[in-house]
C-alpha atoms as a PDB file:
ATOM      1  CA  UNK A   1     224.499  10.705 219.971  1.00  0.00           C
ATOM      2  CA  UNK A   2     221.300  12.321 219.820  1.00  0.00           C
ATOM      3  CA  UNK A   3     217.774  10.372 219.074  1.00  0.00           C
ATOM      4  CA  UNK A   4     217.670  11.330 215.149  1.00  0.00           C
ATOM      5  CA  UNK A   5     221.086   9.660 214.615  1.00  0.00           C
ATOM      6  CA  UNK A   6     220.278   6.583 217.140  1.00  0.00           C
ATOM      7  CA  UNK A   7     217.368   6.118 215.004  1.00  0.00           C
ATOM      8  CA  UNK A   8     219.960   6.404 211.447  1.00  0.00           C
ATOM      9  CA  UNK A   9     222.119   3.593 213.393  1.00  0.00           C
ATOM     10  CA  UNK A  10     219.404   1.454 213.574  1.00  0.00           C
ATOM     11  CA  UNK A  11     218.401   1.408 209.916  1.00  0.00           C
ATOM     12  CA  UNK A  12     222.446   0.301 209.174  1.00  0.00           C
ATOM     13  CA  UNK A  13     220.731  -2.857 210.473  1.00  0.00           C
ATOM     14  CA  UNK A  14     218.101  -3.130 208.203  1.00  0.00           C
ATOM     15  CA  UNK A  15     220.119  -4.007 204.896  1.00  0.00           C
ATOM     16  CA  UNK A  16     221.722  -7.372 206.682  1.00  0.00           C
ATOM     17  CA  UNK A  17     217.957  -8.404 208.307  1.00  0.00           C
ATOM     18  CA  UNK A  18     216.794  -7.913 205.163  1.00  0.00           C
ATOM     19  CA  UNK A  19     219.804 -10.319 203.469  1.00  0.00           C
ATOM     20  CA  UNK A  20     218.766 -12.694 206.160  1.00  0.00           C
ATOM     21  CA  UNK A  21     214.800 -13.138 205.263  1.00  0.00           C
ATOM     22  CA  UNK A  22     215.237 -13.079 201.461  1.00  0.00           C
ATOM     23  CA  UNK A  23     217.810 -15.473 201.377  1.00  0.00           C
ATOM     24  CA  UNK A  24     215.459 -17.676 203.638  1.00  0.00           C
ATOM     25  CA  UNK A  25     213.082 -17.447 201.092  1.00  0.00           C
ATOM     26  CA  UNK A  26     214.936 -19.564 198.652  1.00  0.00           C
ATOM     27  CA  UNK A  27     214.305 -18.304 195.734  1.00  0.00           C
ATOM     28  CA  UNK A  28     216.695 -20.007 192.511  1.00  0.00           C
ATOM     29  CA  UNK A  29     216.507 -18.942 189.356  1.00  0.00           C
ATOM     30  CA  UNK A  30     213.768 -20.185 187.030  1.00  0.00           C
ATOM     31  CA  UNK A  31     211.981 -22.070 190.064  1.00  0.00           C
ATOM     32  CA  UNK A  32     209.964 -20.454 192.787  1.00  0.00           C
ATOM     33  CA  UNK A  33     210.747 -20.228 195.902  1.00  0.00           C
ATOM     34  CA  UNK A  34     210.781 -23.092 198.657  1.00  0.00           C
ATOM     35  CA  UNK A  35     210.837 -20.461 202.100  1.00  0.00           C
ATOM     36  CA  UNK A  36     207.262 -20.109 203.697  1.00  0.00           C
ATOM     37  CA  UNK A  37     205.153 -16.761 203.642  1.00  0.00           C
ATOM     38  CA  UNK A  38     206.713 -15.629 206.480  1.00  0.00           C
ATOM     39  CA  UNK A  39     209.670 -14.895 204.619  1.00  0.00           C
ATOM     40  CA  UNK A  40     208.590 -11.984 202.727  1.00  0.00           C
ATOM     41  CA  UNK A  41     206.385 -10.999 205.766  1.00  0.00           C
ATOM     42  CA  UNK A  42     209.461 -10.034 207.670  1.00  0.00           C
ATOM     43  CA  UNK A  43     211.264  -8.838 204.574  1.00  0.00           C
ATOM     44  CA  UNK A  44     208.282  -6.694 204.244  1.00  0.00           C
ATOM     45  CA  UNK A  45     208.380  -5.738 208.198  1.00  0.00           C
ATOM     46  CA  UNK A  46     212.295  -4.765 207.693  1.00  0.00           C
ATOM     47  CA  UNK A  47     211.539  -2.551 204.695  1.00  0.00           C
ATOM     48  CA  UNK A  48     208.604  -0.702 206.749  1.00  0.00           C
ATOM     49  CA  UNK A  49     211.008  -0.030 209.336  1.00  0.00           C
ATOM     50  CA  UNK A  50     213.934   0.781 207.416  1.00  0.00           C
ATOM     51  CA  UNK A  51     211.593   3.476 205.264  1.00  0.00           C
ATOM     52  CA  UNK A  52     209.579   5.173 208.400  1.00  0.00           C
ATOM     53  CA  UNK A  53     212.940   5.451 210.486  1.00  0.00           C
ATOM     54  CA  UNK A  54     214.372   7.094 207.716  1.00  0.00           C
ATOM     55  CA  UNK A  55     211.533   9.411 207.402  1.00  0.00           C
ATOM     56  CA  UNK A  56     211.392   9.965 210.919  1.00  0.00           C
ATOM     57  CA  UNK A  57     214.806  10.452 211.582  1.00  0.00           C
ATOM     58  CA  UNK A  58     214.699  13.377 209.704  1.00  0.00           C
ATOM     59  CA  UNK A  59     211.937  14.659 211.046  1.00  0.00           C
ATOM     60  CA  UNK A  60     213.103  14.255 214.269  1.00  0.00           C
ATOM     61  CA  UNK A  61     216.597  15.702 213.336  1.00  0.00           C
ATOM     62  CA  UNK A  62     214.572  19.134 211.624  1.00  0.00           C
ATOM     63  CA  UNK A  63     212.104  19.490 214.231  1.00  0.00           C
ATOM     64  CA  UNK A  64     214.167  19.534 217.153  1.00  0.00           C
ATOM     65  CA  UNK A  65     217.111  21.073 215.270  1.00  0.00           C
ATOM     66  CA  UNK A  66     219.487  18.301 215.980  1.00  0.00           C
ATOM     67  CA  UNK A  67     220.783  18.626 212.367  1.00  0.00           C
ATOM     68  CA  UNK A  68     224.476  17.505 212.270  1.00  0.00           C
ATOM     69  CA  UNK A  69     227.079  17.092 209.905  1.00  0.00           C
ATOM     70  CA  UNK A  70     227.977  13.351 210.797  1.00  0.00           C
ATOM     71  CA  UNK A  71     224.279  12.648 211.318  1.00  0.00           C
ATOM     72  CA  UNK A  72     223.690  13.803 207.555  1.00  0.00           C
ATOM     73  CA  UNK A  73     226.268  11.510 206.424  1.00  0.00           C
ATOM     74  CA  UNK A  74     225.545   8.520 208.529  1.00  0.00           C
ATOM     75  CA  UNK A  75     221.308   8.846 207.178  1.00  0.00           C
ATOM     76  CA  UNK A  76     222.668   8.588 203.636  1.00  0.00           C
ATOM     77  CA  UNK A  77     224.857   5.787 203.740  1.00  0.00           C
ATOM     78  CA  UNK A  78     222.245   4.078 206.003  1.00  0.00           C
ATOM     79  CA  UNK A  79     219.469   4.632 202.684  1.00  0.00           C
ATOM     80  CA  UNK A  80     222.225   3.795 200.549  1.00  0.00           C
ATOM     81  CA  UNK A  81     223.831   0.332 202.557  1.00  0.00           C
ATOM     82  CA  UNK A  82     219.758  -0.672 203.003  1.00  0.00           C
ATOM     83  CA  UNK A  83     218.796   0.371 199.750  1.00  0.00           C
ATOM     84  CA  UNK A  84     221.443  -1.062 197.500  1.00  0.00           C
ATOM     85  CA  UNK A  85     221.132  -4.337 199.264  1.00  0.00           C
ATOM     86  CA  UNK A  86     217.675  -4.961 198.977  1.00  0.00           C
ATOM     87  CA  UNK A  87     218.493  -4.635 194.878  1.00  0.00           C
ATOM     88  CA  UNK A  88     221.179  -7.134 195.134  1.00  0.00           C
ATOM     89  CA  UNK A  89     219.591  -9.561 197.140  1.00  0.00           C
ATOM     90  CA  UNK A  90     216.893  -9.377 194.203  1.00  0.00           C
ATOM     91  CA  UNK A  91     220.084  -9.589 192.087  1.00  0.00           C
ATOM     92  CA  UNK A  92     222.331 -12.493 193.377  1.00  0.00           C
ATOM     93  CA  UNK A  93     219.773 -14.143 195.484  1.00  0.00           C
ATOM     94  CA  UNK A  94     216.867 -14.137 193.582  1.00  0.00           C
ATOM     95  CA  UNK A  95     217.999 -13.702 189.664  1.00  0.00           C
ATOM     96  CA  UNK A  96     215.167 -11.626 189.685  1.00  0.00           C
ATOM     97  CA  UNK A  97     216.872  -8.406 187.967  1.00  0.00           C
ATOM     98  CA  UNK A  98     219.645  -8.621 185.866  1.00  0.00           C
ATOM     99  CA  UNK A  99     222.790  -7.256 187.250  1.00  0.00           C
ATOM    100  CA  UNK A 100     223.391  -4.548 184.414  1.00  0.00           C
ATOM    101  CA  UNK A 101     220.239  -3.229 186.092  1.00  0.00           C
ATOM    102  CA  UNK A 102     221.948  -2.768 190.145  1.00  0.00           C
ATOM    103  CA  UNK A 103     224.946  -1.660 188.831  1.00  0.00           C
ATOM    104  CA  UNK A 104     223.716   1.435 187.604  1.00  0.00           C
ATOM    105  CA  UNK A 105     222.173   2.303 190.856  1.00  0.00           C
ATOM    106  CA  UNK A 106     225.376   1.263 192.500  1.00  0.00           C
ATOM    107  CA  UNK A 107     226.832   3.972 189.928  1.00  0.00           C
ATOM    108  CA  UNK A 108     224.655   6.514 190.694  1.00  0.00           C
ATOM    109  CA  UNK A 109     225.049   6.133 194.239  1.00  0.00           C
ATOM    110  CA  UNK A 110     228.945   6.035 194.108  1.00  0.00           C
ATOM    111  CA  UNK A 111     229.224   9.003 191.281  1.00  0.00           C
ATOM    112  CA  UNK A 112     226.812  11.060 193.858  1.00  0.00           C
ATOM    113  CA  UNK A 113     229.257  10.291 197.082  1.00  0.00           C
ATOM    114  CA  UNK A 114     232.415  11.554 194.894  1.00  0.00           C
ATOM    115  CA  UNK A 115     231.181  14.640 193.764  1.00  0.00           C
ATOM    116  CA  UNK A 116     229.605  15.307 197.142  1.00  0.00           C
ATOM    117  CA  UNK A 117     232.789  14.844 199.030  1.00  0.00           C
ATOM    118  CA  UNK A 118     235.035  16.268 196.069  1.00  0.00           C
ATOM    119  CA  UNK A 119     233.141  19.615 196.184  1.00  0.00           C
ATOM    120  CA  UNK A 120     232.774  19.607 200.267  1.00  0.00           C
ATOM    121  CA  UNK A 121     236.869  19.472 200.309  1.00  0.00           C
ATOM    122  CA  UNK A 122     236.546  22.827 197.836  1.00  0.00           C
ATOM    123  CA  UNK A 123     233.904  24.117 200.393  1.00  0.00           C
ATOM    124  CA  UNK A 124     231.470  24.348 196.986  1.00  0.00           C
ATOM    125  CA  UNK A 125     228.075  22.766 198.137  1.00  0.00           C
ATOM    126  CA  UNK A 126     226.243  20.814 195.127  1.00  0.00           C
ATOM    127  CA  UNK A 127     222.323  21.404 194.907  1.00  0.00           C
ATOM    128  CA  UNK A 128     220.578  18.163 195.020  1.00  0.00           C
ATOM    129  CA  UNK A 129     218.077  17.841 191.786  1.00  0.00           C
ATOM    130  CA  UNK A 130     214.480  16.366 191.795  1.00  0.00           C
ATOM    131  CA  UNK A 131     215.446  13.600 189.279  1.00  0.00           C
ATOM    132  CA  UNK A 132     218.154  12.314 192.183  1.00  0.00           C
ATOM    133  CA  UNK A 133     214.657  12.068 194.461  1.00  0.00           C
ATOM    134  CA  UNK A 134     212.533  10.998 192.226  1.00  0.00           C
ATOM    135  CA  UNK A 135     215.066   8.202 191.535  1.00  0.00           C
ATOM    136  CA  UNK A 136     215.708   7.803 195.271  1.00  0.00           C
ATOM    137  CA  UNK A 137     211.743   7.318 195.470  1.00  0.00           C
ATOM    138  CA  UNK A 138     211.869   4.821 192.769  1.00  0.00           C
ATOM    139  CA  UNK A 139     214.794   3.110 194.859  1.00  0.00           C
ATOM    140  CA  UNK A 140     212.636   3.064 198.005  1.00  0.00           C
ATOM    141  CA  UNK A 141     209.774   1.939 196.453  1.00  0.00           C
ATOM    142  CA  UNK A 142     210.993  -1.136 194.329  1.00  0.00           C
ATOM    143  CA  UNK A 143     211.777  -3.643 197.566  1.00  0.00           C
ATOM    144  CA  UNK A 144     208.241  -3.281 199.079  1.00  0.00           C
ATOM    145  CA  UNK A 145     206.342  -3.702 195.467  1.00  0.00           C
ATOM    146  CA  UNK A 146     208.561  -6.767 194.999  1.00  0.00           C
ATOM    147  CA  UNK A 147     207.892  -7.996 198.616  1.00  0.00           C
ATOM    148  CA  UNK A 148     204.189  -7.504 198.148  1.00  0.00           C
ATOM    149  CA  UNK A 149     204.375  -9.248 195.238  1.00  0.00           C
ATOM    150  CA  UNK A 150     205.667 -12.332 196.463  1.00  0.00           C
ATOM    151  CA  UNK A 151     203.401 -12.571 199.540  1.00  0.00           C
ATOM    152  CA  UNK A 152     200.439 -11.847 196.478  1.00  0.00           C
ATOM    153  CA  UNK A 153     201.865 -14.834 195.100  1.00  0.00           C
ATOM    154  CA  UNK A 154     201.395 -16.956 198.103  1.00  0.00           C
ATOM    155  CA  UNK A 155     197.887 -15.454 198.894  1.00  0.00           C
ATOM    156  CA  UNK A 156     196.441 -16.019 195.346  1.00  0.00           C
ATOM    157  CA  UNK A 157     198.816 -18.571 193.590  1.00  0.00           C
ATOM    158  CA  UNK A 158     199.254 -16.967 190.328  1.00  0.00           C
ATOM    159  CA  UNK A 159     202.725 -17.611 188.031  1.00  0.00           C
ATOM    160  CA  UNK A 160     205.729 -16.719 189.708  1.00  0.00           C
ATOM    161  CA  UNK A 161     206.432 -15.120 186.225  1.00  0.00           C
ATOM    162  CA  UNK A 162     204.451 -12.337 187.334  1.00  0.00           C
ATOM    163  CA  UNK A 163     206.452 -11.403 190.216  1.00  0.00           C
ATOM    164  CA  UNK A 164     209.884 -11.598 188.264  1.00  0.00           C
ATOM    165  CA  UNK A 165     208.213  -9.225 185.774  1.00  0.00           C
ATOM    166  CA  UNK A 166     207.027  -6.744 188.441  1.00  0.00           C
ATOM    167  CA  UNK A 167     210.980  -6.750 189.744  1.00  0.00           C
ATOM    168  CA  UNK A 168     212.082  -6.959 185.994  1.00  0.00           C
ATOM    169  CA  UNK A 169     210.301  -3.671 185.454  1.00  0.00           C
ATOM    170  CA  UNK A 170     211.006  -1.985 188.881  1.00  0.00           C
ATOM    171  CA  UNK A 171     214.695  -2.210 188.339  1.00  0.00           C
ATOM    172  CA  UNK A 172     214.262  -0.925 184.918  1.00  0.00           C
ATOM    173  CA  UNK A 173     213.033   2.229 186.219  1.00  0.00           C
ATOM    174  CA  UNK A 174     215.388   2.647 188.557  1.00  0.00           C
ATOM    175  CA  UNK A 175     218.291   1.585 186.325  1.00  0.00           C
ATOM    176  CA  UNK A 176     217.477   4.336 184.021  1.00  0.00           C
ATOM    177  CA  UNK A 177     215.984   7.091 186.597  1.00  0.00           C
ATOM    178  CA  UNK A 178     219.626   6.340 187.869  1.00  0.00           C
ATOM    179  CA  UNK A 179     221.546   7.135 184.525  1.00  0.00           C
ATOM    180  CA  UNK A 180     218.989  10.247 184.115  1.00  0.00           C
ATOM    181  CA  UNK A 181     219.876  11.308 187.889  1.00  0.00           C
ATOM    182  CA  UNK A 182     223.645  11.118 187.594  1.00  0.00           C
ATOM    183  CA  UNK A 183     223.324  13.350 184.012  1.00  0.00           C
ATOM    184  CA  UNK A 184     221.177  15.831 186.156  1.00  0.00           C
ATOM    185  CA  UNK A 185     223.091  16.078 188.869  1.00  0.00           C
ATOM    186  CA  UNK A 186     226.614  16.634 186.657  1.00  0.00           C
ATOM    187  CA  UNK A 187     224.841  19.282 184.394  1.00  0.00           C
ATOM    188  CA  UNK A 188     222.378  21.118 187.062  1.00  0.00           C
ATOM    189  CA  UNK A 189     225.814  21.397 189.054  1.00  0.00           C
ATOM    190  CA  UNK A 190     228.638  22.076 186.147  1.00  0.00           C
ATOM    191  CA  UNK A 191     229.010  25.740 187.860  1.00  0.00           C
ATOM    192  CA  UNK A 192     230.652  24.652 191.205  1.00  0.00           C
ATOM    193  CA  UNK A 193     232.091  21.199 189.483  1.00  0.00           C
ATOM    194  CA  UNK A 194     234.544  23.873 187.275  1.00  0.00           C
ATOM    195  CA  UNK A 195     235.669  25.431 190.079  1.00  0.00           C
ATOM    196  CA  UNK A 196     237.089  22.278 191.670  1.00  0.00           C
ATOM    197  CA  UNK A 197     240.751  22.190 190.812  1.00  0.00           C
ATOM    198  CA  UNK A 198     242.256  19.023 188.793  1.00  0.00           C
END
């Protein structure tokens, strides 16, 4: 296992620490939360690392040409297993997003893995589309807004109102960056999806 894909195997671990500091946090619907600051400061420590290793992983992985088919694999169910729970733990945990709004990044993100794999059994590689990145971005950046928001809260006491709000809109975005994504994706690669047999 080279250092690139060590680095992808420890961001599998970042969804689950994650689970474990928001539900700490205590957040309930329509009250705020009874966890302490430090809560969201390690939620907001996890997300750091689980974004830089999977920047750096990459890098690594380019750099030192260590590119590998398993490796590729492994780095996007890593963004996807971290990604997808930090938007349910908003979700379940902290009814801060309503769950119309996850599911269609869980869509997305399961619509993307079938073609993928459908077209790599045909040999047919699909061409990955800026709206799936800029969608990905949105993805990435919703937890840490969110996070930041909460310790906000604690620093300057304002309505917890405003933090559902900023999540409220975040998921929005990616919710419908996710719908636009998936349309992309099946139209900017309708060539090589008519070529896989029925």
């Amino acid at each position: 296992m080279n250092l690139a894909v060590k680095l992808t195997a420890v961001r599998l671990l970042m969804g689950p620490l994650f689970f474990l500091t928001f539900v700490g946090y205590g957040i309930r619907e329509g009250a705020e939360p009874t966890g302490s600051v430090w809560h969201p400061i390690a939620a907001l420590l996890v997300l750091i690392v689980s974004e830089v290793s999977d920047w750096l992983d990459g890098w690594i992985a380019r750099r030192r040409e260590l590119v590998t088919e398993a490796g590729a694999l492994m780095d996007g169910f890593a963004d996807s297993l971290a990604r997808l729970t930090f938007l349910t733990c908003f979700w379940f945990f902290g009814r801060l997003v309503p769950p119309w709004m996850v599911l269609l990044a869980y869509y997305h993100d399961a619509l993307g893995f079938f073609l993928r794999n459908l077209a790599r059994g045909q040999e047919l590689k699909l061409v990955r589309r800026l709206s799936g990145r800029i969608m990905e971005g949105l993805l990435a950046a919703i937890a840490p807004v969110v996070v930041g928001a909460m310790l906000m809260w604690h620093a300057f006491n304002f309505s917890w109102n405003v933090v559902e709000g900023i999540a409220w809109w975040g998921a929005l975005a990616v919710g419908l960056s996710a719908v636009c994504a998936a349309v992309d994706y099946i139209i900017g690669n309708a060539s090589a999806l008519r070529r896989i047999p029925c």
